[in-house]
N, C-alpha and C. Protein backbone atom coordinates (compact mmCIF):
# COMPACT_ATOMS: atom_id res chain seq x y z
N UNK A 1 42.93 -22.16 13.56
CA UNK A 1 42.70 -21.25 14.65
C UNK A 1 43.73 -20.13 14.55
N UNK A 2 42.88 -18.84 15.07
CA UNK A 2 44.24 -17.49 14.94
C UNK A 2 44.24 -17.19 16.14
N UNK A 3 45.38 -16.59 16.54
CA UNK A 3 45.36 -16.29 17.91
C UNK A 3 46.63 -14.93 17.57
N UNK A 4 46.64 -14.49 18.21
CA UNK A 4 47.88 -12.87 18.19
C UNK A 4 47.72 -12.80 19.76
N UNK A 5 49.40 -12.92 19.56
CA UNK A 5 50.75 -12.87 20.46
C UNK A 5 51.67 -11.94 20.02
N UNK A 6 52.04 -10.80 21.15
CA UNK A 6 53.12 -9.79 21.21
C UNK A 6 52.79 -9.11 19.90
N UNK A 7 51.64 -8.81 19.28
CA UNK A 7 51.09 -7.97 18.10
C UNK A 7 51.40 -8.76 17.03
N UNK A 8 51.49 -9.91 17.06
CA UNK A 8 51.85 -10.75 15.83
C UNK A 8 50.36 -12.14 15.86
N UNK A 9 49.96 -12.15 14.46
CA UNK A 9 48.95 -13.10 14.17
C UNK A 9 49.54 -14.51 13.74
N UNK A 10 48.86 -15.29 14.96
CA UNK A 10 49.53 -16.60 14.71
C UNK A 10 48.21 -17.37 14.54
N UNK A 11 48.49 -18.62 12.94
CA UNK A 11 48.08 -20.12 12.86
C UNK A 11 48.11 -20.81 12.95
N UNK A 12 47.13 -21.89 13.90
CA UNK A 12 47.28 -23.29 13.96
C UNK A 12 46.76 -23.88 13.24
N UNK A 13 47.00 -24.87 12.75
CA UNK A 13 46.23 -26.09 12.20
C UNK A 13 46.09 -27.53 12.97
N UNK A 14 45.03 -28.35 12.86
CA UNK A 14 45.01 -29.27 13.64
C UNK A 14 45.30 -29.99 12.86
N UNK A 15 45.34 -30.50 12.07
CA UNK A 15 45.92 -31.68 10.62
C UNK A 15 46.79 -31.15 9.41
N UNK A 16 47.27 -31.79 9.17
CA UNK A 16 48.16 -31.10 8.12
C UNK A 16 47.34 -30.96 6.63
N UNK A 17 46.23 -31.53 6.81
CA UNK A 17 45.49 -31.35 5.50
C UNK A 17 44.41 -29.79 5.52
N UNK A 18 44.79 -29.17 6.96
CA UNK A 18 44.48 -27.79 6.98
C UNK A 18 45.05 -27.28 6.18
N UNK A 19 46.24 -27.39 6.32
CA UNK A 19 47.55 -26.54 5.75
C UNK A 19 47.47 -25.90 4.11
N UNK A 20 47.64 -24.87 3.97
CA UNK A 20 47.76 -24.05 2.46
C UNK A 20 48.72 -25.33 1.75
N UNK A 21 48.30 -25.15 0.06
CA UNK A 21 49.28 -25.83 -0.30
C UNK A 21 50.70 -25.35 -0.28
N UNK A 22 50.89 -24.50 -0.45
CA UNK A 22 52.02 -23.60 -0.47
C UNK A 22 53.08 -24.53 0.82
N UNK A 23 51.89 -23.98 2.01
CA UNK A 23 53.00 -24.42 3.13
C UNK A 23 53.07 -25.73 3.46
N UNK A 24 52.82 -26.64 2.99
CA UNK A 24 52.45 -28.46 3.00
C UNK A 24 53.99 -28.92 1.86
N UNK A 25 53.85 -27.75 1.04
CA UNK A 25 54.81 -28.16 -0.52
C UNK A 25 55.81 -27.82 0.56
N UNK A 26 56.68 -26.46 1.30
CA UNK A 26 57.31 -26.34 1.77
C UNK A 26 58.04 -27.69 3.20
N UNK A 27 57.04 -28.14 3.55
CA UNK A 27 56.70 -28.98 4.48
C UNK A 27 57.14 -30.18 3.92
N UNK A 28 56.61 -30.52 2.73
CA UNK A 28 57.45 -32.14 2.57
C UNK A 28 59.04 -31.78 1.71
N UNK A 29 59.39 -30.55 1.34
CA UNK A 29 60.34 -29.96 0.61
C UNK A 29 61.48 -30.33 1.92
N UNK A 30 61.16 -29.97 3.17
CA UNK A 30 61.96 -30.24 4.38
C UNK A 30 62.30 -31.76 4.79
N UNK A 31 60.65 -32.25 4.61
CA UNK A 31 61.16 -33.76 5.31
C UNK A 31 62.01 -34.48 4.35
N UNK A 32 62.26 -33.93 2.94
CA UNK A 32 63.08 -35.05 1.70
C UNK A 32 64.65 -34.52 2.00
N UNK A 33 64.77 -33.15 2.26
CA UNK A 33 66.02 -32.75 2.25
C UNK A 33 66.46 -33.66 3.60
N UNK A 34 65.78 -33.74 5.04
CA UNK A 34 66.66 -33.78 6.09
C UNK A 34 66.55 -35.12 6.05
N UNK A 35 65.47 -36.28 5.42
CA UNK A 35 65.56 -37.56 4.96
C UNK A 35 66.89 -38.37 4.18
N UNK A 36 67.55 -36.82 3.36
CA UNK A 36 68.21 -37.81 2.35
C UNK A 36 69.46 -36.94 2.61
N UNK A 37 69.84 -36.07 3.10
CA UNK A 37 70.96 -34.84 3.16
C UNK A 37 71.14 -34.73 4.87
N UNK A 38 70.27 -34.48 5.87
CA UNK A 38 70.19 -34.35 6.60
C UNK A 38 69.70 -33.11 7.02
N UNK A 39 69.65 -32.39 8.03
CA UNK A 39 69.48 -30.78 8.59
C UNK A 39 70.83 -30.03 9.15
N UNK A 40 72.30 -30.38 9.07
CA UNK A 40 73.34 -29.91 9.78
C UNK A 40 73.81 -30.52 8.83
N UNK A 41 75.20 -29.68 9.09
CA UNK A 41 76.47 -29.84 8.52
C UNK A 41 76.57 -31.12 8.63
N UNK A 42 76.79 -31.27 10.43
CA UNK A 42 76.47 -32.94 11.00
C UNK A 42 76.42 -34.22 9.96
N UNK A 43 75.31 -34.23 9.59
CA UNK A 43 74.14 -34.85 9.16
C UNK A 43 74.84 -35.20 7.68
N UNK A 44 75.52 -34.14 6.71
CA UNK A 44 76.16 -34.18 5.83
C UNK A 44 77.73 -34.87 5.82
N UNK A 45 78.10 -34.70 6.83
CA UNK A 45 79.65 -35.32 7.47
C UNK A 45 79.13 -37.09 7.33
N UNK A 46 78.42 -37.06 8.48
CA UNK A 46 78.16 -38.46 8.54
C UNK A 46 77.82 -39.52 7.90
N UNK A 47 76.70 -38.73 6.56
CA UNK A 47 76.92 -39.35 5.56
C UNK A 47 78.18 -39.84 4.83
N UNK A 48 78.75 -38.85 4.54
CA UNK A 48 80.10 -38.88 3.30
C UNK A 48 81.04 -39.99 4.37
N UNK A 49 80.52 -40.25 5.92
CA UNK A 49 82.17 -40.72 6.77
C UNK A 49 81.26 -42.45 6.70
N UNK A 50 80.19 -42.57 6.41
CA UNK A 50 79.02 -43.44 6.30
C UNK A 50 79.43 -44.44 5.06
N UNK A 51 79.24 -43.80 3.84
CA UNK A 51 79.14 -43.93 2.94
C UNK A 51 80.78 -44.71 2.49
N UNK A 52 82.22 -43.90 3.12
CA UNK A 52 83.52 -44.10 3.30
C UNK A 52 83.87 -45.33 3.76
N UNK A 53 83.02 -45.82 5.11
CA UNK A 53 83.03 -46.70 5.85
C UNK A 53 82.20 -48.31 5.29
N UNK A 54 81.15 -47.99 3.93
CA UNK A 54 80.91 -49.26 3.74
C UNK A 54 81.33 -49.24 1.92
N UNK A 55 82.36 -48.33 1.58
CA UNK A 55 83.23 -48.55 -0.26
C UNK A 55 83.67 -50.03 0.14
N UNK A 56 84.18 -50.72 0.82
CA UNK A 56 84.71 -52.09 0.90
C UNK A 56 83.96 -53.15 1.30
N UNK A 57 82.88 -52.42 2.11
CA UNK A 57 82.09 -53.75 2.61
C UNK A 57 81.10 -54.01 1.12
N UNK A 58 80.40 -53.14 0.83
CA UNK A 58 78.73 -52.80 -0.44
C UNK A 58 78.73 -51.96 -0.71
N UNK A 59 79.41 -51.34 -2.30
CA UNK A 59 79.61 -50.31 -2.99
C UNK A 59 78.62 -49.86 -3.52
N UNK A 60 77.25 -50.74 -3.74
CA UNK A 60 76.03 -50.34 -4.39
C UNK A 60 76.01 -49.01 -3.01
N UNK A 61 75.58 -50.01 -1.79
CA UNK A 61 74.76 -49.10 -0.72
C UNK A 61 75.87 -47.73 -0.65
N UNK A 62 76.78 -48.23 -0.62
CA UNK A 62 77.84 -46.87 -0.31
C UNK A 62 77.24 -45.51 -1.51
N UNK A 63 77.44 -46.34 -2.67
CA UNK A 63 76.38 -45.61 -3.58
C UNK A 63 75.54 -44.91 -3.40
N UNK A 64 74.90 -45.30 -2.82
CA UNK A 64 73.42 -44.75 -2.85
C UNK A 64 73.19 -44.44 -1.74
N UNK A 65 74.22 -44.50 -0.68
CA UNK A 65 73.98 -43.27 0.44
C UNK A 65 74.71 -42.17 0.20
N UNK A 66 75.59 -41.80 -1.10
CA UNK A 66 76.11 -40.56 -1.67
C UNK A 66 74.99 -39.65 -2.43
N UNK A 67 74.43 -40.47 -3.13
CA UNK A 67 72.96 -39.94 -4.46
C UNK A 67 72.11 -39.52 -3.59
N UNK A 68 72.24 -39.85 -2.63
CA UNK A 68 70.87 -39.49 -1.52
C UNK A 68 71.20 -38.19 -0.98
N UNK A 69 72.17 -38.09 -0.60
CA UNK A 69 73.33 -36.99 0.29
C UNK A 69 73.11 -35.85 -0.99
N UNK A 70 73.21 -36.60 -1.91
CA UNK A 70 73.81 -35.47 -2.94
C UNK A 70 71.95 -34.26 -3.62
N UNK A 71 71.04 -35.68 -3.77
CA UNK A 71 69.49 -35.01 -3.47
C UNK A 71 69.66 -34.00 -2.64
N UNK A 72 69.79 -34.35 -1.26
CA UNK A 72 69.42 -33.44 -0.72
C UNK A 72 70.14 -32.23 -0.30
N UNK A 73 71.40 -32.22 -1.18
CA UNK A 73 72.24 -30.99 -0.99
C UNK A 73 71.41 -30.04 -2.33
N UNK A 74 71.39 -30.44 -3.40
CA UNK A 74 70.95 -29.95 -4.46
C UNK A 74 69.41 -28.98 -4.01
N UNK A 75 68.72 -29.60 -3.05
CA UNK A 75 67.17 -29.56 -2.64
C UNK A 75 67.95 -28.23 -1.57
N UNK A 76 68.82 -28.15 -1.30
CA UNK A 76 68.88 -27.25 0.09
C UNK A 76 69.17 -25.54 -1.54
């Protein structure tokens, strides 16, 4: 559906399988970064203070909540 607001043309879609590929690729490009990196600085802190907090308890997982962090810095 189009609709124009304040001289600007706006799209909805009701499913995401409306969606251009273009903007769907963009779309899961977001949910992997803020999945594995986060969306904020935040999000990046907490990992690395995350990750700090279990080197002594399970170094695998500590692991691999860095590789994940680190995906999704690379992806930003």
């Amino acid at each position: 559906m189009k609709i124009s607001y304040n001289g600007h043309d706006i799209e909805i879609y009701d499913s995401i399988q409306e969606l251009p590929i273009g903007r769907y690729e963009k779309h899961a490009t977001y949910g992997i970064v803020d999945s594995s990196a986060g969306s904020s600085l935040y999000d990046i802190k907490a990992n690395v203070l995350k990750a700090a907090s279990l080197i002594d308890v399970d170094k695998e997982q500590a692991k691999q909540v860095l590789q994940n962090a680190q995906v999704g810095i690379e992806m930003i």
